[in-house]
Protein backbone atom coordinates (compact mmCIF):
# COMPACT_ATOMS: atom_id res chain seq x y z
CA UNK A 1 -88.73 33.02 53.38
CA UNK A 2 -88.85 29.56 54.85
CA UNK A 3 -86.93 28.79 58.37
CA UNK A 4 -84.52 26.33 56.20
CA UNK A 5 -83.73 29.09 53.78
CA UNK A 6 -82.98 31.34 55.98
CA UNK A 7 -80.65 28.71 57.45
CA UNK A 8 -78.78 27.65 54.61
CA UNK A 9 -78.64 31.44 53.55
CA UNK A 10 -76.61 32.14 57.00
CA UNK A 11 -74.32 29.53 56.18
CA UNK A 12 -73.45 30.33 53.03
CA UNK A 13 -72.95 33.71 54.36
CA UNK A 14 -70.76 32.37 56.78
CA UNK A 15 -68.63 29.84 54.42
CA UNK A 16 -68.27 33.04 51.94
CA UNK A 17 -66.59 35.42 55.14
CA UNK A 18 -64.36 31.87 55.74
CA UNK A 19 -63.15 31.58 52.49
CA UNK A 20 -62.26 35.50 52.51
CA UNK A 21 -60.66 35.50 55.54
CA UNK A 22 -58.55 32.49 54.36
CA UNK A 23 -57.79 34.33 51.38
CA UNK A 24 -56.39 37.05 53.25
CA UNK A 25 -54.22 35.37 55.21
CA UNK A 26 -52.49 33.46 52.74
CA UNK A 27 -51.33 37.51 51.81
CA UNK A 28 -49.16 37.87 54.79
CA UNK A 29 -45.79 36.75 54.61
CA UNK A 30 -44.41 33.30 55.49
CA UNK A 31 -43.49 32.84 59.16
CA UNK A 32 -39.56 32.13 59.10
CA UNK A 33 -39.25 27.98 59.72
CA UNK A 34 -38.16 26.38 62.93
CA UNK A 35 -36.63 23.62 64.54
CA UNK A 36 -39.03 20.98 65.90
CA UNK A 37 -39.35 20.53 69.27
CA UNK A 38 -37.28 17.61 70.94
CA UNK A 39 -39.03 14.69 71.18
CA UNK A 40 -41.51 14.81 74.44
CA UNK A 41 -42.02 18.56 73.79
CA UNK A 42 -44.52 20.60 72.84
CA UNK A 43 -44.34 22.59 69.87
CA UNK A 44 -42.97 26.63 69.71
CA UNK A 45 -45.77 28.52 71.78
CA UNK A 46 -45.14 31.83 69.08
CA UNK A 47 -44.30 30.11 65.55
CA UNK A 48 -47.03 28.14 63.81
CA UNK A 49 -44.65 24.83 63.66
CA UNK A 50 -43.42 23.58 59.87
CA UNK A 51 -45.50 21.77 57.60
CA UNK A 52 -45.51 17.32 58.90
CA UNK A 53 -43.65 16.25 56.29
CA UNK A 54 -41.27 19.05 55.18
CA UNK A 55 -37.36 19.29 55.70
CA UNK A 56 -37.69 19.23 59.45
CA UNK A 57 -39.85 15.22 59.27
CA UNK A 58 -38.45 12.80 61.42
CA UNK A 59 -37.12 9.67 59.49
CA UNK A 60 -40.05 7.44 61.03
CA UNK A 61 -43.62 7.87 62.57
CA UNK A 62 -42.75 9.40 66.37
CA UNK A 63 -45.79 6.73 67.80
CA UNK A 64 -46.24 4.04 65.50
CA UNK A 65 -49.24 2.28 66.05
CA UNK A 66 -48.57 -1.74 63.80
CA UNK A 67 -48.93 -4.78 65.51
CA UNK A 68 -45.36 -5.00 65.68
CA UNK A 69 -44.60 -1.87 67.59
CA UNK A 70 -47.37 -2.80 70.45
CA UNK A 71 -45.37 -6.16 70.58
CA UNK A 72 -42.29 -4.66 71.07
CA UNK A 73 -43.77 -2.07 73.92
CA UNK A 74 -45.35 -4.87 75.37
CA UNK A 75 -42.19 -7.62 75.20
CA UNK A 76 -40.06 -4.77 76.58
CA UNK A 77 -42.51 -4.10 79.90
CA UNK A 78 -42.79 -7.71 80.16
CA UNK A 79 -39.03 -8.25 80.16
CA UNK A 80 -38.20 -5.58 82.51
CA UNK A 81 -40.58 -6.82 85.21
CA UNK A 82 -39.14 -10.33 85.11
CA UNK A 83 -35.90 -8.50 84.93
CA UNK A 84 -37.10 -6.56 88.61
CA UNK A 85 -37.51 -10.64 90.05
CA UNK A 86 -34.08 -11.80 89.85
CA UNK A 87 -35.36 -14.45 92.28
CA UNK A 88 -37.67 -15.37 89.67
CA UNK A 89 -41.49 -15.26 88.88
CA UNK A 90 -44.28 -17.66 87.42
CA UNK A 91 -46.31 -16.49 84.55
CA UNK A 92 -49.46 -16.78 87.00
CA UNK A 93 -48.01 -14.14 89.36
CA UNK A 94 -47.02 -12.14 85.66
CA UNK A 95 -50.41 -12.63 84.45
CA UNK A 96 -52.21 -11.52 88.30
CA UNK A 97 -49.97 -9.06 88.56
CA UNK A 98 -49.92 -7.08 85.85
CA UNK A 99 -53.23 -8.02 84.11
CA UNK A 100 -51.62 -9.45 81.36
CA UNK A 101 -53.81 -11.47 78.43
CA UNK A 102 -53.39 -15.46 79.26
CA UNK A 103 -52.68 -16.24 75.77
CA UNK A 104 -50.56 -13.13 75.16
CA UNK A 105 -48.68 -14.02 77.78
CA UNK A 106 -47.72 -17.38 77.27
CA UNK A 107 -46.76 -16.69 73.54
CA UNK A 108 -44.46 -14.32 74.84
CA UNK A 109 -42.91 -16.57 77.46
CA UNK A 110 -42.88 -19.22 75.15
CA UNK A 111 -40.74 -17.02 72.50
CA UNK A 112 -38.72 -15.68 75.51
CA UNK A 113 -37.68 -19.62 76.29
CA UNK A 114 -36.77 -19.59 72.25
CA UNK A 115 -34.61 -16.37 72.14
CA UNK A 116 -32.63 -17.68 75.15
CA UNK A 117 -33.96 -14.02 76.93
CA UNK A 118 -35.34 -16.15 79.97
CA UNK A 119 -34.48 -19.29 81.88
CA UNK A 120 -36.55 -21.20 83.15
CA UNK A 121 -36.57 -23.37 86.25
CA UNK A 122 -39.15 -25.50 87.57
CA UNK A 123 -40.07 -26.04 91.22
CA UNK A 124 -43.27 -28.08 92.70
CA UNK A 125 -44.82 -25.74 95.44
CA UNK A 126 -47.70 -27.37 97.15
CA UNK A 127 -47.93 -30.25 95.23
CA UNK A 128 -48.02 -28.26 91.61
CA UNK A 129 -45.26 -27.91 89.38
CA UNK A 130 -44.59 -24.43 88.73
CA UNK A 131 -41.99 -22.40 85.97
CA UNK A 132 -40.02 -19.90 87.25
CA UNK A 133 -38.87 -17.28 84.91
CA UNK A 134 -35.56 -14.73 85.49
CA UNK A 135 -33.80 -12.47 83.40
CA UNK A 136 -30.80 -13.97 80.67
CA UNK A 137 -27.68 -11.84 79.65
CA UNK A 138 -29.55 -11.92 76.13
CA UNK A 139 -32.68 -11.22 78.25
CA UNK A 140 -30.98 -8.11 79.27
CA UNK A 141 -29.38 -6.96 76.43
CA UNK A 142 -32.63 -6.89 74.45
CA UNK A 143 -34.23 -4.99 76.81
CA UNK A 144 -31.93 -2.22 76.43
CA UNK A 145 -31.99 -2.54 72.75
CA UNK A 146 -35.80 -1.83 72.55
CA UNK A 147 -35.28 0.66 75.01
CA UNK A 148 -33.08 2.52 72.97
CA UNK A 149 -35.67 2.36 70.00
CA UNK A 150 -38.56 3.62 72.18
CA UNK A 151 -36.80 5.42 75.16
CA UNK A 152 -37.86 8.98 72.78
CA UNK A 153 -40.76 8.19 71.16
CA UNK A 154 -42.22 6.97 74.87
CA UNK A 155 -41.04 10.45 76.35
CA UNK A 156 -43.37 12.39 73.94
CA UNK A 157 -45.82 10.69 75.87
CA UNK A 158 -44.55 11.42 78.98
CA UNK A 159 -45.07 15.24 78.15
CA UNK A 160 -48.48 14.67 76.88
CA UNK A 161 -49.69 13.59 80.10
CA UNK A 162 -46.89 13.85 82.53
CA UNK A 163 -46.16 11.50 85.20
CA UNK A 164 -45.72 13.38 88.15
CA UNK A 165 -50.02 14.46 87.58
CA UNK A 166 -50.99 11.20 85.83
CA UNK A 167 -48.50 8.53 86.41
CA UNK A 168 -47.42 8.21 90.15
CA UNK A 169 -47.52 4.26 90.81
CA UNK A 170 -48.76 4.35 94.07
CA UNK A 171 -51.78 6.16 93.49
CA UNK A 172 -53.26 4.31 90.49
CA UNK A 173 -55.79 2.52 92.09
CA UNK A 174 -54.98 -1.07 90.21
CA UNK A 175 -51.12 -0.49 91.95
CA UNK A 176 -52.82 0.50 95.22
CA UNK A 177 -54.88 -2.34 95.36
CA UNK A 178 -51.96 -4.64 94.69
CA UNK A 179 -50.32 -2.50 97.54
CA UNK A 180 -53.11 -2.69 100.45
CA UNK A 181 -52.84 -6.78 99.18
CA UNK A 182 -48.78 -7.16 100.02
CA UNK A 183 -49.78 -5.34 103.09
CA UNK A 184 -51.78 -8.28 104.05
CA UNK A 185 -49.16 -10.43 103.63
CA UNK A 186 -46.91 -8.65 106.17
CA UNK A 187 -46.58 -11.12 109.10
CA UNK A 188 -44.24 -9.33 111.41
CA UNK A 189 -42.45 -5.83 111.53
CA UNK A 190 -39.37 -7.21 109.68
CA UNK A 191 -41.44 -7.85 107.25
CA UNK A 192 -43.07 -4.47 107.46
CA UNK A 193 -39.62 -2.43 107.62
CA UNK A 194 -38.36 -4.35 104.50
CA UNK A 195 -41.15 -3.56 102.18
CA UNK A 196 -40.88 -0.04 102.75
CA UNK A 197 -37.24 -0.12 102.34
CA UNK A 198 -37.98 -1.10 99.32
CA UNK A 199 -40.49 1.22 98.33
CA UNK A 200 -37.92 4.15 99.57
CA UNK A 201 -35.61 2.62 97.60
CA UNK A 202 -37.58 2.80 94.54
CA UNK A 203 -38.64 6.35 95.05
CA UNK A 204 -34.58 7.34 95.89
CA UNK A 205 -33.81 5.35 92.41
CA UNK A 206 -36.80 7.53 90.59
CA UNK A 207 -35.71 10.57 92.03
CA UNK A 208 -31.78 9.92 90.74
CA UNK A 209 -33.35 9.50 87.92
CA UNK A 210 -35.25 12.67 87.47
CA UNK A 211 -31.83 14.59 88.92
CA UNK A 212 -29.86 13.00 85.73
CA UNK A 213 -32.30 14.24 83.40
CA UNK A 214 -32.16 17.55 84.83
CA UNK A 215 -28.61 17.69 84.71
CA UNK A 216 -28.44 16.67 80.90
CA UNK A 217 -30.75 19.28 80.06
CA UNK A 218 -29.92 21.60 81.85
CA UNK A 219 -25.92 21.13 80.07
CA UNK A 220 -27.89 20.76 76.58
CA UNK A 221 -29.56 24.34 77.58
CA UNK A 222 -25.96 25.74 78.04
CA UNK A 223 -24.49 24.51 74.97
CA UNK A 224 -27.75 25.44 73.12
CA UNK A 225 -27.06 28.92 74.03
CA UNK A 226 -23.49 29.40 73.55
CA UNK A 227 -24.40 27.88 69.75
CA UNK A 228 -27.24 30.51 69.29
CA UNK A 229 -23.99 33.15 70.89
CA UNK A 230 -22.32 32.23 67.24
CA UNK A 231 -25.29 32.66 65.35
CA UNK A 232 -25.09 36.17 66.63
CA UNK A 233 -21.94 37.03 65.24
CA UNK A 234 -22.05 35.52 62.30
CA UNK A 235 -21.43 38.51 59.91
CA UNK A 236 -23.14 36.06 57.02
CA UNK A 237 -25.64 32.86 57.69
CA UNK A 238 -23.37 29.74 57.35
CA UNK A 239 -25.19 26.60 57.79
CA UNK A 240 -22.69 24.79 57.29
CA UNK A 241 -20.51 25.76 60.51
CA UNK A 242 -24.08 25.39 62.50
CA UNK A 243 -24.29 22.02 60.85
CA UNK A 244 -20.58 20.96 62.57
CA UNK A 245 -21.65 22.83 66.24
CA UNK A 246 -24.92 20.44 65.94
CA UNK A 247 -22.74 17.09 65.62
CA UNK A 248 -20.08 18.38 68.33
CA UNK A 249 -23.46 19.05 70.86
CA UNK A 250 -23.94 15.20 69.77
CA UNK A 251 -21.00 13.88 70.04
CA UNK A 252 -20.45 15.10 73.51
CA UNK A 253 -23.28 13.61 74.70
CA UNK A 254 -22.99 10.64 72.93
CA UNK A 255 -19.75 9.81 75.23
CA UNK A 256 -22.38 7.51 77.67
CA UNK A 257 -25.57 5.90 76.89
CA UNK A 258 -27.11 7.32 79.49
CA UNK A 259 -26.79 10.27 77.77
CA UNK A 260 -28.00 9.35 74.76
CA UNK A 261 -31.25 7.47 76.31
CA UNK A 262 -32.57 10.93 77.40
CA UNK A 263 -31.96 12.71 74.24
């Protein structure tokens, strides 16, 4: 027998003991379904998780990937750092910055102007006219509106590769760069002791940040627990009185949309 034969012999061989085993397993009985994980978690470490689209499916894609969605991403990191300039910024320092696309960039601004979610004033600084943008109350308030539509989808990714290993700012070497460049800039120890202010400040603000997530959870956890308490007892499964524990977990943290934002 020929090499290839012998090949093609092995893996039909091997397909065959596949298709068995698959066979078997389709014998044992169904794993009980579960709740998906919240949004930014992995799934159950034990339970194979339910089917994509079965009863458990989210209402829309968790990462959408249209043109649209990548605009509103984009619009909404673009907003918040003019937002972080209240003293205003030109769409040269945006564009150095940042590394945002020229043309990108100035469609944006240009729809910005349009929406009323910028103002715009204009200055001459050695002999060039320059636009400075800052943040509008409409500005504002559409930031937190796509923030609101992304904060959970975003968080997913934040679990998939999580910031505190991936993500810290001042390590990425595009941010240090930028960093070791302001340095330069620093004429006098004034200068020096404000720009680290301001760095601690950032890192206290991250950190209060982290603490109020914690704390959220941490009462989700509890109430999470005293519902699976009831489950317990139940002396028959009633969904429905699950189904009206779920929307008073909700409610209560629906009081503040802070709350809501991390959920």
């Amino acid at each position: 027998m020929s090499k290839k034969k012998e090949e093609n012999k092995k893996e039909e061989q091997k397909e065959q003991k596949d298709f068995k085993r698959d066979n078997t397993s389709r014998n044992y009985p169904p794993t009980p379904p579960h709740p998906p994980p919240p949004f930014g978690f992995p799934p159950h470490p034990f339970i194979p998780p339910p089917p994509p689209f079965g009863s458990y499916s989210p209402s829309e894609p968790l990462l959408p990937f249209d043109r649209e969605s990548f605009k509103d991403i984009r619009q909404l990191i673009l907003l918040t750092f003019i937002s972080d300039n209240p003293e205003g910024i030109t769409g040269y320092q945006l564009q150095e910055t940042y590394q945002f696309p020229r043309g990108t960039l100035l469609r944006d601004l240009e729809e910005f102007e349009d929406m009323d979610y910028v103002k715009v004033n204009e200055d001459t600084i050695k002999g060039r006219a320059q636009k400075f943008y800052t943040i509008t109350e409409d500005g504002k308030n559409y930031i937190e509106k796509l923030k609101v539509k992304w904060a959970s989808r975003l968080a997913m990714m934040s679990e998939m590769a999580p910031p505190e290993i991936y993500g810290l700012p001042i390590f990425k070497e595009q941010i240090k760069a930028h960093f070791l460049e302001m340095l330069e800039n620093l004429d006098s120890k004034e200068d020096a002791l404000d720009f680290f202010k301001g760095v601690r400040f950032w890192l206290k603000t991250y950190l209060a940040r982290i603490i109020r997530r914690q704390t959220i959870f941490e009462k989700l956890k509890s109430r999470i627990a005293d519902l699976i308490l009831k489950i317990e007892k139940m002396e028959d499964f009633n969904r429905n009185e699950i189904k009206e524990e779920i929307k008073k977990i909700h409610e209560s943290f629906a009081n503040t949309q802070n709350d809501i934002d991390f959920l």
